[in-house]
Protein backbone atom coordinates (compact mmCIF):
# COMPACT_ATOMS: atom_id res chain seq x y z
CA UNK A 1 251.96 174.43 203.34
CA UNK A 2 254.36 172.30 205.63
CA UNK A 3 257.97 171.46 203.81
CA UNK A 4 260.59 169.07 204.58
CA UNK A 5 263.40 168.66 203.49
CA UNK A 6 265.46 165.36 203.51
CA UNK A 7 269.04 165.49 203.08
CA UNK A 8 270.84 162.81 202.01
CA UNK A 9 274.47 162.28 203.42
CA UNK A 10 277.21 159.74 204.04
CA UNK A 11 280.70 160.62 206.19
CA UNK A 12 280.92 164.40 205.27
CA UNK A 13 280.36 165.92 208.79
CA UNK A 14 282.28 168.95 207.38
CA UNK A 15 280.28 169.71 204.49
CA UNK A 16 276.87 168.54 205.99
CA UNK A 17 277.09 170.98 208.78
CA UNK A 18 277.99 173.81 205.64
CA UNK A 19 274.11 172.44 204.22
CA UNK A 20 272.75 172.85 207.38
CA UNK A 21 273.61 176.00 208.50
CA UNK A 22 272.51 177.13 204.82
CA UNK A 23 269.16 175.92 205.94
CA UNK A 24 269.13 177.80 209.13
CA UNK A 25 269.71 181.17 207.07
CA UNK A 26 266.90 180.48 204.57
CA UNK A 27 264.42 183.73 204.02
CA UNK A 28 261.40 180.99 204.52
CA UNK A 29 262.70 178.03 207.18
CA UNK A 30 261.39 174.54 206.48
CA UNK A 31 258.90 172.67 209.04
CA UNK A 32 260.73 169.69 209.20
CA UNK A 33 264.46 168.84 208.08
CA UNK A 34 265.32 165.02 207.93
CA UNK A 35 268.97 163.86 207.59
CA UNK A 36 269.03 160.89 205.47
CA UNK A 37 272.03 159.11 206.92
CA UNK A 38 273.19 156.19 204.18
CA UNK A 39 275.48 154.51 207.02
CA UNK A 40 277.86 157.55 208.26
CA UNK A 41 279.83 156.50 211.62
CA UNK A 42 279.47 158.47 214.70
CA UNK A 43 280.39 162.29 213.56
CA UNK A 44 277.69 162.61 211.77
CA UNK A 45 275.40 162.24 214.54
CA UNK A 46 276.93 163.84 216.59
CA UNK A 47 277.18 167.25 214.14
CA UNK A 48 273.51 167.01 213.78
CA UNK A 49 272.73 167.14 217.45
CA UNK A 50 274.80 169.90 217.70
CA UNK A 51 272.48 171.71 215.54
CA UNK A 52 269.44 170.55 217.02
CA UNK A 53 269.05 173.58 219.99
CA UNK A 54 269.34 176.52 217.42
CA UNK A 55 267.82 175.26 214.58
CA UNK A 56 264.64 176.92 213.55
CA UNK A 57 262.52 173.50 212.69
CA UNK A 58 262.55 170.43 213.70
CA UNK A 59 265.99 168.50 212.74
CA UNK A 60 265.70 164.74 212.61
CA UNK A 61 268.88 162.16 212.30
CA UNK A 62 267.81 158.65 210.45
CA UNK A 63 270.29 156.37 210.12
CA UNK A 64 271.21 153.31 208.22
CA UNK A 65 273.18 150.14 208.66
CA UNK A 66 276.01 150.62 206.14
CA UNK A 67 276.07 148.13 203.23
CA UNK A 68 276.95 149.98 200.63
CA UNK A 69 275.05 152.72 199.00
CA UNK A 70 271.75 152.59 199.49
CA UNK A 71 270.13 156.15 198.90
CA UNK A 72 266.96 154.89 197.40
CA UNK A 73 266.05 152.61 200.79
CA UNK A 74 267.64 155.73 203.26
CA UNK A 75 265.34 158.49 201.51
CA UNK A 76 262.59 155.53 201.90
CA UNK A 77 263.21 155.46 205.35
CA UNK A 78 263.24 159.50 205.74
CA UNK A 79 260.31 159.80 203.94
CA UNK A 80 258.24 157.49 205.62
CA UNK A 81 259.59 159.63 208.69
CA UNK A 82 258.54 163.29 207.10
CA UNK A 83 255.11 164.58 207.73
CA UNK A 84 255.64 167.85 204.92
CA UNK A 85 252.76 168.06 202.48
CA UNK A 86 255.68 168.77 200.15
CA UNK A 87 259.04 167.58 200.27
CA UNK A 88 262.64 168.84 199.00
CA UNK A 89 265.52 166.43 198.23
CA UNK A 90 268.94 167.70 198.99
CA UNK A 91 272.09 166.08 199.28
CA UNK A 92 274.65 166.82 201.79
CA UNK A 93 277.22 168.42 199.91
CA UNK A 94 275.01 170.78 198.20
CA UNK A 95 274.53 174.15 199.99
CA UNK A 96 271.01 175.86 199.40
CA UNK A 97 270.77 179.29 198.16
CA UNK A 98 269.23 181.58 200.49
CA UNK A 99 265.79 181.90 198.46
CA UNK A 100 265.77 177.77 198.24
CA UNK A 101 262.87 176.92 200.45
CA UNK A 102 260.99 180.13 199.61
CA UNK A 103 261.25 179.31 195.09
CA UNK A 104 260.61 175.73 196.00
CA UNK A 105 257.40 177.14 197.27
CA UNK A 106 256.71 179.37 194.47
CA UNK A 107 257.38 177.01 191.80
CA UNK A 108 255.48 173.52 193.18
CA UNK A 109 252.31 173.15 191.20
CA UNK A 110 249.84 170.26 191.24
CA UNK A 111 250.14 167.79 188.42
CA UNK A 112 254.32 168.55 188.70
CA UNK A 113 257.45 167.65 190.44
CA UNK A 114 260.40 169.84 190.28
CA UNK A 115 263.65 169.47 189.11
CA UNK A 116 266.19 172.00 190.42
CA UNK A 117 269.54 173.36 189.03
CA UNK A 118 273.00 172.99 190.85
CA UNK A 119 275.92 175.29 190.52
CA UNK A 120 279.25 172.98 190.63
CA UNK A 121 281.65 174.46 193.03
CA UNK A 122 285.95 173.49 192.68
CA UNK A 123 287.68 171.31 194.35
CA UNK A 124 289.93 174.29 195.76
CA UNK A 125 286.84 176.47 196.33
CA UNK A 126 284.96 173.98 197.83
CA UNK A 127 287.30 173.29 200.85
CA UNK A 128 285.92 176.76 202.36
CA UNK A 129 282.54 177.50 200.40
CA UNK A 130 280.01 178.35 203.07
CA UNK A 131 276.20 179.76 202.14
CA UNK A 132 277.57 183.10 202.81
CA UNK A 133 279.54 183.31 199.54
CA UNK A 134 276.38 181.04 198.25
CA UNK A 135 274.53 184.39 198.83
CA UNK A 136 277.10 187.07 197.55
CA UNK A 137 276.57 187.48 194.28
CA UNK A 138 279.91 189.64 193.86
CA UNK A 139 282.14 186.51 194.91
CA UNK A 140 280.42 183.69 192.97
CA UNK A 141 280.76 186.40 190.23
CA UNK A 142 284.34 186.62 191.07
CA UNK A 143 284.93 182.62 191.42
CA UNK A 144 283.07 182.30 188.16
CA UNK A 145 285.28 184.16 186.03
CA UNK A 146 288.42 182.74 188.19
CA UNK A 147 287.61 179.25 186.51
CA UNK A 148 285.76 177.85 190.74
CA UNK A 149 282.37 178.01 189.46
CA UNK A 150 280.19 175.80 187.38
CA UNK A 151 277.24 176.63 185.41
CA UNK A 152 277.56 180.04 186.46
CA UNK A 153 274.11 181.26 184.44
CA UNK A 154 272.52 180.04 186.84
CA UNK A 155 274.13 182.57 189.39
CA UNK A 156 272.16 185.58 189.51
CA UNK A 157 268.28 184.75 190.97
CA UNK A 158 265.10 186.23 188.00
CA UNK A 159 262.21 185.19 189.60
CA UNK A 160 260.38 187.17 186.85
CA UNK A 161 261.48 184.40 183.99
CA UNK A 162 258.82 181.88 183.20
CA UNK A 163 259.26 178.29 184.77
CA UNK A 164 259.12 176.22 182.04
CA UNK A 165 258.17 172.02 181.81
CA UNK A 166 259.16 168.57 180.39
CA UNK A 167 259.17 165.04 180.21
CA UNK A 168 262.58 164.51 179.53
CA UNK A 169 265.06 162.65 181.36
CA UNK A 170 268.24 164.18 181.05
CA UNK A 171 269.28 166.54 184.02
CA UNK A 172 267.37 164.54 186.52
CA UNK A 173 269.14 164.72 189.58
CA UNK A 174 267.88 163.96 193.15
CA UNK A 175 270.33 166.41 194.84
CA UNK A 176 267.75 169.18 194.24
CA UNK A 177 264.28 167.70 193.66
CA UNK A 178 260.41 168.67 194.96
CA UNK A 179 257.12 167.04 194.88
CA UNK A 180 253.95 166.19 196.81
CA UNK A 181 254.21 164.13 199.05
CA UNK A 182 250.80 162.57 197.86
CA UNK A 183 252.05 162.15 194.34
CA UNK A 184 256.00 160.18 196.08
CA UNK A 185 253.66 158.04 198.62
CA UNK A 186 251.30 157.04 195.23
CA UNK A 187 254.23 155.48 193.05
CA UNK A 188 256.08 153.90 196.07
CA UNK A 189 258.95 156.31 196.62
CA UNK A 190 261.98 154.88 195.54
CA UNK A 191 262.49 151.55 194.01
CA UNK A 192 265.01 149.81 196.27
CA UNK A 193 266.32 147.68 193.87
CA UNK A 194 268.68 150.42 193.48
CA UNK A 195 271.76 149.29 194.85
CA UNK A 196 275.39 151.47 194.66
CA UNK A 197 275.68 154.61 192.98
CA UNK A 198 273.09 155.84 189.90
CA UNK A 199 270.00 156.14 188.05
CA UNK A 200 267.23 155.68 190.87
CA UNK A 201 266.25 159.11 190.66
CA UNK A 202 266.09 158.97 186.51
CA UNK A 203 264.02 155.66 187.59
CA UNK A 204 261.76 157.72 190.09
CA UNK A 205 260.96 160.19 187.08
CA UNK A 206 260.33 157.94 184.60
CA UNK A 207 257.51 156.65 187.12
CA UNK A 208 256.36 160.18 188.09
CA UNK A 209 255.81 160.38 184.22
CA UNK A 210 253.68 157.45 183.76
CA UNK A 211 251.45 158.18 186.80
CA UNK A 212 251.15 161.43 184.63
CA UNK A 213 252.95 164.16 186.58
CA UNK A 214 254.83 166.71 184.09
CA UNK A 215 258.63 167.99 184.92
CA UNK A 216 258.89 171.73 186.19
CA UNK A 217 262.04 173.48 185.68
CA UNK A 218 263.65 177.12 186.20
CA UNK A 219 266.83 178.02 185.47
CA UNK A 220 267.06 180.98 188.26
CA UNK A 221 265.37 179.97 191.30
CA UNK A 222 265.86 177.24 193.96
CA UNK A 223 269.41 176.87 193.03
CA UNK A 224 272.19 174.83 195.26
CA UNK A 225 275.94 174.79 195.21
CA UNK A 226 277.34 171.68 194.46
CA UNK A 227 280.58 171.11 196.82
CA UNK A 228 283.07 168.85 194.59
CA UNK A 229 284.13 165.26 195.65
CA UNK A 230 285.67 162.03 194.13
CA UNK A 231 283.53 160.85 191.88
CA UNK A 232 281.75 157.77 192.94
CA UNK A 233 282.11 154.22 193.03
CA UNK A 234 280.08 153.10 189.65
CA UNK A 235 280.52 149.13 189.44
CA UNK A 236 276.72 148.56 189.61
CA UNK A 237 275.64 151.13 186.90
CA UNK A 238 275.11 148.49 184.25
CA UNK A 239 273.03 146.88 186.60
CA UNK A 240 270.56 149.82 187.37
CA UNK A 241 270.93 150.97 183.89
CA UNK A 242 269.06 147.76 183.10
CA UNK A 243 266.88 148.67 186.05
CA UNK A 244 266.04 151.98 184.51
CA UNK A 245 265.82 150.42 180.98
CA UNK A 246 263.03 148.21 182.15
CA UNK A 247 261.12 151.23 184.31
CA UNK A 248 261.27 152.76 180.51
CA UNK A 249 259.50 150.27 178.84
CA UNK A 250 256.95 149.58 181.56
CA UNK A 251 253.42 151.22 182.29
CA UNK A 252 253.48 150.40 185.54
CA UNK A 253 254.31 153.77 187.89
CA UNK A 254 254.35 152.02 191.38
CA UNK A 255 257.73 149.97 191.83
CA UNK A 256 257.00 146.65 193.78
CA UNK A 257 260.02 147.45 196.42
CA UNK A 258 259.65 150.87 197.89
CA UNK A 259 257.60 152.58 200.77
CA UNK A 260 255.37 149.76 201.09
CA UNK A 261 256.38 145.81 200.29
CA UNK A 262 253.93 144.93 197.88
């Protein structure tokens, strides 16, 4: 089965390049990786091209005018781009475990999408956190119990416990995220109505659930380390938390402003 991946990103050359060279050491390499640019000036580009002659796939830069954030019409614009019978969200500041691509695989499953766990990484840590220590399980061990790690259960890779499945909402998060790309192309992808920071990924479940795909979880397998940063700009959340409220109370599963203008 082909995979991409699409990686959103905006202005973090530094930590972007630390994703992407986590992707180049992956024990199963993606087909097709797709950098979802939201607007980034020129370093961006230019740290993806430098990439491009040893990666080990395909490595594709879309960019964005910037007008704010605008992940849900970027990841539009990637996915329209991707050509992976399955496809992995990641965001740029996240750094994939070594086993990402590879328990992606094992865990998708028709009638699901996946929802994967992060590990949070300091704000001291995260200045030099590369996917070597991602993969040393001595040193996130070590960074755990020195107060730089996050939800540090989630450390230690058990493929052998059971994948389990939902319908909730809480936990959603876009920044680790597979499905079909049959079952993202039939609700519309992303409802672009989502303007500035929050909830169009809780918005993209809740219409994954009403086209009747289930929620697969597992706590130990395609894991990513979350590199800290400010905390974002929120003064539209009321706005797409009305958004989300009226996805909620809806049947309908395809959003009218997505992949395709309907």
């Amino acid at each position: 089965m082909d995979i991409s991946v699409i990686i959103t990103t905006f202005n973090r050359p530094n930590t972007l390049a630390r994703v992407l060279q986590g992707l180049q050491n992956q024990t199963r390499p993606a087909n097709e990786v797709i950098v979802a640019d939201d607007g980034s000036g020129q370093e961006t580009g230019q740290t993806v091209r430098e990439f491009v002659p040893q990666f080990p796939c395909p490595l594709i830069h879309e960019w964005q005018d910037d007008l704010g954030f605008r992940a849900a019409r970027i990841r539009n614009q990637a996915l329209r781009k991707s050509s992976g019978d399955y496809i992995i969200l990641l965001d740029g500041d996240c750094i994939p475990s070594e086993h990402f691509i590879e328990d992606h695989l094992i865990l998708l499953e028709k009638g699901f999408f996946f929802q994967g766990k992060r590990i949070l990484v300091s704000q001291k840590l995260s200045e030099t956190f590369t996917h070597e220590d991602a993969n040393c399980p001595w040193k996130l061990l070590k960074s755990f119990f020195g107060g730089n790690i996050g939800n540090g259960h989630h450390i230690i890779r058990v493929p052998i416990f059971p994948a389990y499945s939902t319908t909730k909402l809480s936990g959603i998060r876009s920044c680790n995220m597979g499905f079909f790309r049959e079952d993202i192309f039939a609700v519309n992808g992303f409802n672009e109505d989502f303007v500035g920071w929050g909830r169009e990924d809780s918005e993209l479940a809740v219409r994954f659930y009403q086209y009747g795909l289930r929620r697969k979880e597992h706590p130990f397998m395609a894991i990513c380390f979350h590199l800290w940063h400010d905390e974002n700009d929120k003064n539209r959340l009321a706005v797409n938390d009305e958004l989300l409220r009226k996805a909620i109370e809806s049947d309908e599963y395809v959003c009218s402003k997505g992949l395709a203008s309907l």
